[in-house]
PDB file of N, CA and C in Angstrom:
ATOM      1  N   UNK A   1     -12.637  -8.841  26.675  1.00  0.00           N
ATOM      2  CA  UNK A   1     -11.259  -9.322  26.630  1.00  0.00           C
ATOM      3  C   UNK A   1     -10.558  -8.672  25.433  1.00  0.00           C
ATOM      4  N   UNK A   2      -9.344  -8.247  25.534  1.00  0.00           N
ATOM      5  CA  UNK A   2      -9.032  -7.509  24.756  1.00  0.00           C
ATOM      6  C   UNK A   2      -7.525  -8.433  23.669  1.00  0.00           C
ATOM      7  N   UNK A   3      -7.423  -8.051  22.442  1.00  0.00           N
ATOM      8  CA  UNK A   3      -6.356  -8.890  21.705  1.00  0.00           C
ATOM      9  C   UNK A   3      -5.222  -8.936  22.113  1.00  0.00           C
ATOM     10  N   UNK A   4      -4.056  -9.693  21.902  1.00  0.00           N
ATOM     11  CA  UNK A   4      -2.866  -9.307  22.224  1.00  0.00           C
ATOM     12  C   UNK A   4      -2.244  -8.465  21.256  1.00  0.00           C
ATOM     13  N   UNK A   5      -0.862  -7.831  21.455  1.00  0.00           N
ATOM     14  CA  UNK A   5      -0.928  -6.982  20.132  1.00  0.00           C
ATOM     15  C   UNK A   5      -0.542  -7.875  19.062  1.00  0.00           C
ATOM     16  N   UNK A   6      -0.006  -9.457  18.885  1.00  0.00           N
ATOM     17  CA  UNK A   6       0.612 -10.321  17.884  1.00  0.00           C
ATOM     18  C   UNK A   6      -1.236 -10.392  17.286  1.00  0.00           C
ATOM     19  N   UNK A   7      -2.173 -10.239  18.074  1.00  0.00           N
ATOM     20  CA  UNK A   7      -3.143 -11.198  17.417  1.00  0.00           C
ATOM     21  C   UNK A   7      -4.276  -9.631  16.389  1.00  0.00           C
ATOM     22  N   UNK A   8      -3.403  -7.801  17.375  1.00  0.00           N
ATOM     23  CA  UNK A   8      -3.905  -7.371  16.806  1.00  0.00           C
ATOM     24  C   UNK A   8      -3.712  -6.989  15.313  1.00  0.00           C
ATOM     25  N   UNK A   9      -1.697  -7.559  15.315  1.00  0.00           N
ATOM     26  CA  UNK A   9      -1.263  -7.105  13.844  1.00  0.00           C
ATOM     27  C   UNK A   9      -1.812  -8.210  13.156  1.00  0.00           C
ATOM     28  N   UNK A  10      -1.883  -9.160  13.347  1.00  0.00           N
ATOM     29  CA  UNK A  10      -2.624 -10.055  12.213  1.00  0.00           C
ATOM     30  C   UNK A  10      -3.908  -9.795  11.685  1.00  0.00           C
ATOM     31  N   UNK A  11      -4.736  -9.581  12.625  1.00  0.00           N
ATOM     32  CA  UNK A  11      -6.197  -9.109  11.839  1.00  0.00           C
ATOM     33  C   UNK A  11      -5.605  -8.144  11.148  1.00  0.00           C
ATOM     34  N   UNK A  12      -5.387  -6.955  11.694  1.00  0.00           N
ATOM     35  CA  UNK A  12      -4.833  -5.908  10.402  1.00  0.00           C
ATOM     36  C   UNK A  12      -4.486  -6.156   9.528  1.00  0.00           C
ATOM     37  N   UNK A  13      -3.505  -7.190   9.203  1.00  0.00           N
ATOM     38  CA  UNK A  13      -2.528  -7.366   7.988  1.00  0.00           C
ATOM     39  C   UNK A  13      -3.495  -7.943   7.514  1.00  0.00           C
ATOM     40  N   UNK A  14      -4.731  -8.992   7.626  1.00  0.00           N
ATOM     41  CA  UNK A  14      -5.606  -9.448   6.814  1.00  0.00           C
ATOM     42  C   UNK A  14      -6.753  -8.622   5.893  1.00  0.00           C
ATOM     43  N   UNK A  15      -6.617  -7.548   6.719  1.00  0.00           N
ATOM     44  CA  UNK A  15      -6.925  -6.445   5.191  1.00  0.00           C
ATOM     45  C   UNK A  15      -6.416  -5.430   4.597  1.00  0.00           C
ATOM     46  N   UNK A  16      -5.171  -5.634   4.861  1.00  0.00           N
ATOM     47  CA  UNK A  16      -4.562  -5.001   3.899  1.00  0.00           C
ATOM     48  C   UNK A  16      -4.077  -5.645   2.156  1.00  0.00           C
ATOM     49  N   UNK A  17      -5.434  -5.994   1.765  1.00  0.00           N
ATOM     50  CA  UNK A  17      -5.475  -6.260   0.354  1.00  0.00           C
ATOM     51  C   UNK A  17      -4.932  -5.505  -0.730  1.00  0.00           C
ATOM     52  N   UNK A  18      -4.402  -5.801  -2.028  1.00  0.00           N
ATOM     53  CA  UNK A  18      -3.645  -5.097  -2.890  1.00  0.00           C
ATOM     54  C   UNK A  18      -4.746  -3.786  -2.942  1.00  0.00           C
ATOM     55  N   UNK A  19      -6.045  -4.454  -3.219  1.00  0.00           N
ATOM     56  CA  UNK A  19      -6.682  -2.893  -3.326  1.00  0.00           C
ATOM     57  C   UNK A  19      -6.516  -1.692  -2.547  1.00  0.00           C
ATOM     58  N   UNK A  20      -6.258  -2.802  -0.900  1.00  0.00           N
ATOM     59  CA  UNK A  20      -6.430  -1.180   0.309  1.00  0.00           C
ATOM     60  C   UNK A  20      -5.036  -0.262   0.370  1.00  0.00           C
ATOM     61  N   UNK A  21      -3.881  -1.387   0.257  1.00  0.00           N
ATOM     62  CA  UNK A  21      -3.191  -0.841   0.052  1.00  0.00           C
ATOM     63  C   UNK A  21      -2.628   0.096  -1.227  1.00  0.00           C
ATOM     64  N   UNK A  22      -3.391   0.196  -2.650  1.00  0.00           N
ATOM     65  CA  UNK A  22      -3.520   0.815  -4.020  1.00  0.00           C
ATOM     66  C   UNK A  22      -4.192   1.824  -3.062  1.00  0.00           C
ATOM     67  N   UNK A  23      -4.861   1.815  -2.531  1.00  0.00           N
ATOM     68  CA  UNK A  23      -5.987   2.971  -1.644  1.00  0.00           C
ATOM     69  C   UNK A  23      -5.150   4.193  -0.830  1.00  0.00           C
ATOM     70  N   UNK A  24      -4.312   3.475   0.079  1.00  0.00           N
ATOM     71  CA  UNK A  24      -3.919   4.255   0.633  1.00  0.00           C
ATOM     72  C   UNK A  24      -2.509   4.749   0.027  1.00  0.00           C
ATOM     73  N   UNK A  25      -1.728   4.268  -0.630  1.00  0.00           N
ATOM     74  CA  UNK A  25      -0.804   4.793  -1.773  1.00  0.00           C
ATOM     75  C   UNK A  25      -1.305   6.262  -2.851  1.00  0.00           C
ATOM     76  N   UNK A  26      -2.662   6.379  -3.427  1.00  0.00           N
ATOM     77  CA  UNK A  26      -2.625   7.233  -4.014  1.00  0.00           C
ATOM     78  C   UNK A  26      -3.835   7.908  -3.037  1.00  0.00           C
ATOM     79  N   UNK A  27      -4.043   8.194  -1.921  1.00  0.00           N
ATOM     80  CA  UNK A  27      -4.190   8.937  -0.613  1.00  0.00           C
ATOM     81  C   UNK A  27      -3.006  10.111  -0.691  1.00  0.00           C
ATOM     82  N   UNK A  28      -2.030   8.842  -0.287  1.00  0.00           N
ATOM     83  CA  UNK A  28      -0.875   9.779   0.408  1.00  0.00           C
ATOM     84  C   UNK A  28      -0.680  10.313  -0.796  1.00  0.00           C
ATOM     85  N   UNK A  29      -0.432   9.972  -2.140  1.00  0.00           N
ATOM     86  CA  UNK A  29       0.192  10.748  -3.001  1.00  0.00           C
ATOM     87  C   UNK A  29      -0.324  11.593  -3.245  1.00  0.00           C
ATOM     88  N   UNK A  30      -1.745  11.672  -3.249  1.00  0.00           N
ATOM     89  CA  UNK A  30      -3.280  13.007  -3.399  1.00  0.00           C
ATOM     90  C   UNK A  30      -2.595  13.955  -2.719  1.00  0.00           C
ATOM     91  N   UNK A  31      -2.256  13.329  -1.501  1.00  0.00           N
ATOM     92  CA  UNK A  31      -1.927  14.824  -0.043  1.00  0.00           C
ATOM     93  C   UNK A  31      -0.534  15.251  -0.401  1.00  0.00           C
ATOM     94  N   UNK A  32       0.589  14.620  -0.319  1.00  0.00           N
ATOM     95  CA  UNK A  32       1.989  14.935  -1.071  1.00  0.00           C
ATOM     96  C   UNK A  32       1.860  16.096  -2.210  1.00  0.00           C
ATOM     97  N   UNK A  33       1.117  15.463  -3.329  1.00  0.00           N
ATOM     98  CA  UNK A  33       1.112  16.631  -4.922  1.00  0.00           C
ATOM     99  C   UNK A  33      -0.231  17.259  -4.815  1.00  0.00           C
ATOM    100  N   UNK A  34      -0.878  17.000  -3.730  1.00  0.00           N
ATOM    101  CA  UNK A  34      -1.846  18.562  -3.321  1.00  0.00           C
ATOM    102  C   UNK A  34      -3.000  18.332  -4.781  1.00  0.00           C
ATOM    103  N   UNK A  35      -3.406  17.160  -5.495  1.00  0.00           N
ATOM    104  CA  UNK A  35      -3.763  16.957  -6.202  1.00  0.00           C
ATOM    105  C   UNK A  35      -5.242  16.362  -5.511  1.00  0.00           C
ATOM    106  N   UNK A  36      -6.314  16.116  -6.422  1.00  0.00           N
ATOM    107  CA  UNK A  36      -7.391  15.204  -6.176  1.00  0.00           C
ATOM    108  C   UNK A  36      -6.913  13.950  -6.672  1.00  0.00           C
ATOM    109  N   UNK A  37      -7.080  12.750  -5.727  1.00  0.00           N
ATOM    110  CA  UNK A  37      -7.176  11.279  -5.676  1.00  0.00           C
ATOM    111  C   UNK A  37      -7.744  10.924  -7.144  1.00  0.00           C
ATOM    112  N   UNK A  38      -8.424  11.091  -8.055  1.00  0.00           N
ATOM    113  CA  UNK A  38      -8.455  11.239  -8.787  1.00  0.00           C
ATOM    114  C   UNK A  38      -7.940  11.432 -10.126  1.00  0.00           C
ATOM    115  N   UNK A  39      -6.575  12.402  -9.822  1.00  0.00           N
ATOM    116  CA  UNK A  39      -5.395  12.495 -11.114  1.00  0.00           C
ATOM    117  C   UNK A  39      -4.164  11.583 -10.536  1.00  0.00           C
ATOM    118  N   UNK A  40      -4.176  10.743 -10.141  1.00  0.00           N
ATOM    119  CA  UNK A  40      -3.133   9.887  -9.858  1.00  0.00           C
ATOM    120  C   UNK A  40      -3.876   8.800 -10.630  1.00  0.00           C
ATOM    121  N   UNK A  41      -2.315   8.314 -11.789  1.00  0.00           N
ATOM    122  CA  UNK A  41      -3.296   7.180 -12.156  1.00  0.00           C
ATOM    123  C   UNK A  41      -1.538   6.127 -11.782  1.00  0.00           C
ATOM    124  N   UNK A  42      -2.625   5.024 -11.486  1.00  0.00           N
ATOM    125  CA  UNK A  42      -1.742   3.928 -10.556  1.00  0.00           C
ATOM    126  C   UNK A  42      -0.655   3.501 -11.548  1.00  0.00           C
ATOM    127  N   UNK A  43      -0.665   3.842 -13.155  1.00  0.00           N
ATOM    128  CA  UNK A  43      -0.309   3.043 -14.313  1.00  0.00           C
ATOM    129  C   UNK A  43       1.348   3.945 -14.701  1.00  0.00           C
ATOM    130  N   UNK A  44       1.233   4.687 -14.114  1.00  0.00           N
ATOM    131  CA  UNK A  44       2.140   5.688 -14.110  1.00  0.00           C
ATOM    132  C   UNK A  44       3.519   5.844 -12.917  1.00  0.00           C
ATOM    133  N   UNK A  45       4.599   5.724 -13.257  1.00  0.00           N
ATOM    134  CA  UNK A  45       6.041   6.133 -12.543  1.00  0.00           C
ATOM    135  C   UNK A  45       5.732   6.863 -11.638  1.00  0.00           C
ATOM    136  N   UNK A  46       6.319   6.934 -10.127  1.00  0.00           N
ATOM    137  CA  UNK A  46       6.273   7.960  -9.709  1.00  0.00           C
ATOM    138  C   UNK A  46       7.065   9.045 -10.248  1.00  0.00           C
ATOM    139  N   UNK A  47       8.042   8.945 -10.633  1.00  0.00           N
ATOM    140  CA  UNK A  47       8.855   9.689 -11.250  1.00  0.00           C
ATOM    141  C   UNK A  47       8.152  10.058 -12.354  1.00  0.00           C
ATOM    142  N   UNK A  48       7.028  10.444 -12.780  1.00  0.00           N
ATOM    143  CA  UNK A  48       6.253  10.852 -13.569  1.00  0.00           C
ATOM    144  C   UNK A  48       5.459  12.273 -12.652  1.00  0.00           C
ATOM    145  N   UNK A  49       5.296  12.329 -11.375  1.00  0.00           N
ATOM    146  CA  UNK A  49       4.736  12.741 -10.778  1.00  0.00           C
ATOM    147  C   UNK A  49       6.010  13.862 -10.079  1.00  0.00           C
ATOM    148  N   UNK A  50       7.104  13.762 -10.131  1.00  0.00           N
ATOM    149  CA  UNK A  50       8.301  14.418  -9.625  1.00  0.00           C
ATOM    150  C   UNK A  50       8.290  14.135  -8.395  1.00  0.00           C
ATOM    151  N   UNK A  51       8.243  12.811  -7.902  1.00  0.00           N
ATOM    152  CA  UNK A  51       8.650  12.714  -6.293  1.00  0.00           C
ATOM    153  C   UNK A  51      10.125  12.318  -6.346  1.00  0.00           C
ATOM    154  N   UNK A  52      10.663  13.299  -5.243  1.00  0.00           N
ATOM    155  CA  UNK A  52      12.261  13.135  -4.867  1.00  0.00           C
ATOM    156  C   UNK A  52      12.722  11.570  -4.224  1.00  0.00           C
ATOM    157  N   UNK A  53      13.832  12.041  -4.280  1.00  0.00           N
ATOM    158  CA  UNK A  53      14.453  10.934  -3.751  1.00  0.00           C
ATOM    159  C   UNK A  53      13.920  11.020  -2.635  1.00  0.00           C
ATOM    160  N   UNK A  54      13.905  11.882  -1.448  1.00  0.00           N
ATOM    161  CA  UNK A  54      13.630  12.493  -0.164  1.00  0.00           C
ATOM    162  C   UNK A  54      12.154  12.190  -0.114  1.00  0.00           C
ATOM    163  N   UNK A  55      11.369  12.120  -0.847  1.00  0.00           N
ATOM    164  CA  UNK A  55      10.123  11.897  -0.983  1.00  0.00           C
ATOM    165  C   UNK A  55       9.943  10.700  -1.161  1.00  0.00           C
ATOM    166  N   UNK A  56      10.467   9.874  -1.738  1.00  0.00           N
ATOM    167  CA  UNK A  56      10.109   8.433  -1.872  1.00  0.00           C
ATOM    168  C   UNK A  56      10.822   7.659  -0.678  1.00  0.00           C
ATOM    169  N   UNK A  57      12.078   8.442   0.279  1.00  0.00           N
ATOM    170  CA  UNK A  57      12.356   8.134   1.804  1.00  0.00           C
ATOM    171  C   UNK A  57      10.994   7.624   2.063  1.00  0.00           C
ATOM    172  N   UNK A  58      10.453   9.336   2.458  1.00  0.00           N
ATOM    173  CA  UNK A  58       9.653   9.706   3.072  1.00  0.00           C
ATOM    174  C   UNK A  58       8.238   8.337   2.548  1.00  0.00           C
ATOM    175  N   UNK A  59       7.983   8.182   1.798  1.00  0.00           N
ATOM    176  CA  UNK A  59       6.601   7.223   1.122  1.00  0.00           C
ATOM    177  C   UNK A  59       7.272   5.674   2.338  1.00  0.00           C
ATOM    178  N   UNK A  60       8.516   5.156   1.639  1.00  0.00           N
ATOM    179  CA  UNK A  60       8.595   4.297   2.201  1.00  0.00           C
ATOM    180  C   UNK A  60       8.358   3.794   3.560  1.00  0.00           C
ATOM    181  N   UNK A  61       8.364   5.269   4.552  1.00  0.00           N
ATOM    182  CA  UNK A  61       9.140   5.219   5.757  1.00  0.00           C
ATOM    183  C   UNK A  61       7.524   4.997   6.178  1.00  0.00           C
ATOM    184  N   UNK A  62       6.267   5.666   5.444  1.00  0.00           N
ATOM    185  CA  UNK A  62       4.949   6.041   5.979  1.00  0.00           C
ATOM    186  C   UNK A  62       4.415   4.786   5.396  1.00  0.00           C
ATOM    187  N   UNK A  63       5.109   3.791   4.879  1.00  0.00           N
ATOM    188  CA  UNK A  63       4.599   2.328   4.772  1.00  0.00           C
ATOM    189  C   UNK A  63       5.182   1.602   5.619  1.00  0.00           C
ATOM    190  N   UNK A  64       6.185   1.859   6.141  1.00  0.00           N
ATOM    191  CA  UNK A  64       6.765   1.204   6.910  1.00  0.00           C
ATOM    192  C   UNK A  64       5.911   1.248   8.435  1.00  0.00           C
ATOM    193  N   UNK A  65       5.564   2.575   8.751  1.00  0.00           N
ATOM    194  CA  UNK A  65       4.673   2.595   9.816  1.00  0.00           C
ATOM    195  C   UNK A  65       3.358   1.788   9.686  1.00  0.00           C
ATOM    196  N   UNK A  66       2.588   2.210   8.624  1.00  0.00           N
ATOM    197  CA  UNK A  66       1.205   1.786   8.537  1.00  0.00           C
ATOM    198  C   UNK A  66       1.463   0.139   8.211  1.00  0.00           C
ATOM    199  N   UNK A  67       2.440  -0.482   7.913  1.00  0.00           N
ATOM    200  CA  UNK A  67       2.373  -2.289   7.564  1.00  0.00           C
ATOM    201  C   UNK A  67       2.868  -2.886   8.817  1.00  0.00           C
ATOM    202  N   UNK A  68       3.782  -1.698   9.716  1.00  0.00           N
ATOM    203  CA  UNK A  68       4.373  -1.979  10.775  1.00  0.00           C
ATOM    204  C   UNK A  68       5.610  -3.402  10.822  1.00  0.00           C
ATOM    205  N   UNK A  69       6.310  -3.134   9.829  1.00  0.00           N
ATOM    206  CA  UNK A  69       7.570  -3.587   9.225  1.00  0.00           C
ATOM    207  C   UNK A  69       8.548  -2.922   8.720  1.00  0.00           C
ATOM    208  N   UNK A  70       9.653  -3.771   8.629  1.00  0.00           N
ATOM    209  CA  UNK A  70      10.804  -2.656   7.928  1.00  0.00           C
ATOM    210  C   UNK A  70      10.773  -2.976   6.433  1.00  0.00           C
ATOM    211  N   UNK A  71      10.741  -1.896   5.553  1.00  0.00           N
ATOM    212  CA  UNK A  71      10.971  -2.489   4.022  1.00  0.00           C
ATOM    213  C   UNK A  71      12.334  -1.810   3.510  1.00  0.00           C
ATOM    214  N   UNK A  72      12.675  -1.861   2.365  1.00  0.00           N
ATOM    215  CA  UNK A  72      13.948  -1.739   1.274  1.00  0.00           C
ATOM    216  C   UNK A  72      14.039  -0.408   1.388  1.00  0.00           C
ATOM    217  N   UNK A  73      14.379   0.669   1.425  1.00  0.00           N
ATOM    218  CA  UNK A  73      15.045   2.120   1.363  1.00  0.00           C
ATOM    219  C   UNK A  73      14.718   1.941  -0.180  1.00  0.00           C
ATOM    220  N   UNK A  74      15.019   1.401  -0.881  1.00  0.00           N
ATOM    221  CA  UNK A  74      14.985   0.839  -2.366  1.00  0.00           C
ATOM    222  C   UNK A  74      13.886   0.743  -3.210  1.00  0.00           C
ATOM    223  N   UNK A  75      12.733   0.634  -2.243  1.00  0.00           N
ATOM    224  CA  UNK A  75      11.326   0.081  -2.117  1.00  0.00           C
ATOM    225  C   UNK A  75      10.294   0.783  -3.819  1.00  0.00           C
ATOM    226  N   UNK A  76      10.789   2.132  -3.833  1.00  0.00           N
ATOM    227  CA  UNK A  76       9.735   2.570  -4.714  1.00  0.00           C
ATOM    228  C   UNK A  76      10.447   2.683  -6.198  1.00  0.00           C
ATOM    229  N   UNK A  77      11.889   2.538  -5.806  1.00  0.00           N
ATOM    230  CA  UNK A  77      12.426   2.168  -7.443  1.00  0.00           C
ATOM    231  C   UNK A  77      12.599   0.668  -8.089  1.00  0.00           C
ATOM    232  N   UNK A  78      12.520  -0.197  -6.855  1.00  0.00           N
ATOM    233  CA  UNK A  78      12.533  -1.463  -7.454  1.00  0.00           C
ATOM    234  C   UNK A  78      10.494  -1.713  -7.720  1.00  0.00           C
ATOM    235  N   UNK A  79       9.734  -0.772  -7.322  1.00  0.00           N
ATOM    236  CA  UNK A  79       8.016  -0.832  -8.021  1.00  0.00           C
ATOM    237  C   UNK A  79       7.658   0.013  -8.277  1.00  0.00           C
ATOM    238  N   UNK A  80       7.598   0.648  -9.304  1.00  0.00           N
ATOM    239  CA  UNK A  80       8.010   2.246  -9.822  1.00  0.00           C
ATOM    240  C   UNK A  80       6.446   2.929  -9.716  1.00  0.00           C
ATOM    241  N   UNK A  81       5.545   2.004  -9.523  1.00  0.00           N
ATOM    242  CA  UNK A  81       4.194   2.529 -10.193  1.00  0.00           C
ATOM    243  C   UNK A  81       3.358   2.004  -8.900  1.00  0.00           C
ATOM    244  N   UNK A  82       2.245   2.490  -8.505  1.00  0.00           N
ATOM    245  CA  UNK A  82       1.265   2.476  -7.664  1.00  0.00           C
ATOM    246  C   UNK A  82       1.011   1.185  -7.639  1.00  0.00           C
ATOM    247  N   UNK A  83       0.262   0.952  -8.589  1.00  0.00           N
ATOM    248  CA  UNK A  83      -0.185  -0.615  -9.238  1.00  0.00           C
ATOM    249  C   UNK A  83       0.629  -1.610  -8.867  1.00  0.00           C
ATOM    250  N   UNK A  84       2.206  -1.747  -8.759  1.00  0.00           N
ATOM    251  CA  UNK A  84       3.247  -2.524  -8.687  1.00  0.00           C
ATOM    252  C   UNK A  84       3.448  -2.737  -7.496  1.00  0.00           C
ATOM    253  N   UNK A  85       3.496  -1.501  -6.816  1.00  0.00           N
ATOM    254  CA  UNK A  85       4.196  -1.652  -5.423  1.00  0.00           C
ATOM    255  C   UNK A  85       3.287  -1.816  -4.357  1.00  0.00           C
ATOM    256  N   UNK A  86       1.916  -1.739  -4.902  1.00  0.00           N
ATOM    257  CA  UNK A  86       0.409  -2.389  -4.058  1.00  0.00           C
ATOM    258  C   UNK A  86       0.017  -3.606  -4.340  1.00  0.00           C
ATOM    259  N   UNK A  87       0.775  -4.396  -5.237  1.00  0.00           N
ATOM    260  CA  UNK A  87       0.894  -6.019  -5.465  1.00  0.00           C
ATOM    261  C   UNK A  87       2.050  -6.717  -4.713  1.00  0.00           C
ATOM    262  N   UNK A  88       3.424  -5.668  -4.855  1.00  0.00           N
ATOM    263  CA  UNK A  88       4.247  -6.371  -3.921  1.00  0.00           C
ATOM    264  C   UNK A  88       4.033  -6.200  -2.506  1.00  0.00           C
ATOM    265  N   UNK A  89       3.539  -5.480  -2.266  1.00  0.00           N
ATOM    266  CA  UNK A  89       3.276  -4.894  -0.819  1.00  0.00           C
ATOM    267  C   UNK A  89       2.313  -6.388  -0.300  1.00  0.00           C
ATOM    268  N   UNK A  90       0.876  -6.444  -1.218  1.00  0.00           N
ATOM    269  CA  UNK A  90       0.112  -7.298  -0.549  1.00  0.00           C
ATOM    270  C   UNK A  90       1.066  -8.823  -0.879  1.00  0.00           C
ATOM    271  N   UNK A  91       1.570  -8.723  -1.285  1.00  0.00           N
ATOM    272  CA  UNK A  91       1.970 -10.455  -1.611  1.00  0.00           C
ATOM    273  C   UNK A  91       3.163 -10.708  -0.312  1.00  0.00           C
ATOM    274  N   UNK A  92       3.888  -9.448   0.105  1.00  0.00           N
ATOM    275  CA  UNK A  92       4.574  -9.568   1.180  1.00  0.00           C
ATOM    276  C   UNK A  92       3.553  -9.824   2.541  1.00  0.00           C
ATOM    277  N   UNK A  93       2.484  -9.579   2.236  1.00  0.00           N
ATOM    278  CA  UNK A  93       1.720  -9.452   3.687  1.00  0.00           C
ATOM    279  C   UNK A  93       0.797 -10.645   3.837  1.00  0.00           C
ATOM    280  N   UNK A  94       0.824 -11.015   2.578  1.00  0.00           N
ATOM    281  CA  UNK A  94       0.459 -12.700   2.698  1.00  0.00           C
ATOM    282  C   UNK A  94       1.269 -13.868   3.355  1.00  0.00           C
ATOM    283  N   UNK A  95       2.169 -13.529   3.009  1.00  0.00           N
ATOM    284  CA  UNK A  95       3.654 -14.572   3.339  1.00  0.00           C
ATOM    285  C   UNK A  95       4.066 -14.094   4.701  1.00  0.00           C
ATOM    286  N   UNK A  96       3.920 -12.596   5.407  1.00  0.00           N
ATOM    287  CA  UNK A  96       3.931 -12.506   6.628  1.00  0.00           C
ATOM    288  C   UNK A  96       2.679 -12.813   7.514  1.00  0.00           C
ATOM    289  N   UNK A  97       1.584 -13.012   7.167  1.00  0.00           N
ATOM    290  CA  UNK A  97       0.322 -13.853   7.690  1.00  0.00           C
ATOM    291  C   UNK A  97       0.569 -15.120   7.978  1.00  0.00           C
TER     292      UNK A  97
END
């Protein structure tokens, strides 16, 4: 028997923990600045890293897919740092659980 899709976004959203989502944030940013996962440190601005405006579209829009919600256009300047915006992220996905 297979889930419905309401019952498949919920399991999903139940692991998307601040960590997984810290996980897949400096993923994408690894692949973006062509860097190893490794020199991204979460403690740091993106704007430390030189992502554009067009680029932080772009971040939002590829969270927007993977949480499968709409978020703020606004999203990565109102949580400037990895660390920040993988706490607000999971605390939004609690309250949508």
């Amino acid at each position: 028997m297979s889930k419905s899709n309401s019952e498949a976004r919920h399991s999903q959203k139940q692991f998307q923990t601040e960590e997984v989502i810290q996980g897949w944030l400096v993923f994408y940013l690894s692949k973006l600045l062509l860097v190893n996962h490794s020199e991204i440190n979460i403690h740091l601005p993106f704007e430390y890293y030189g992502i554009t405006s067009l680029e932080a579209l772009r971040l939002t829009y590829a969270i927007e897919v993977w949480l499968g919600r709409r978020l703020s256009l606004e999203l990565v300047y109102e949580y400037p740092t990895v660390k920040v915006l993988a706490q607000h992220l999971a605390k939004e996905v609690e309250c949508v659980c």
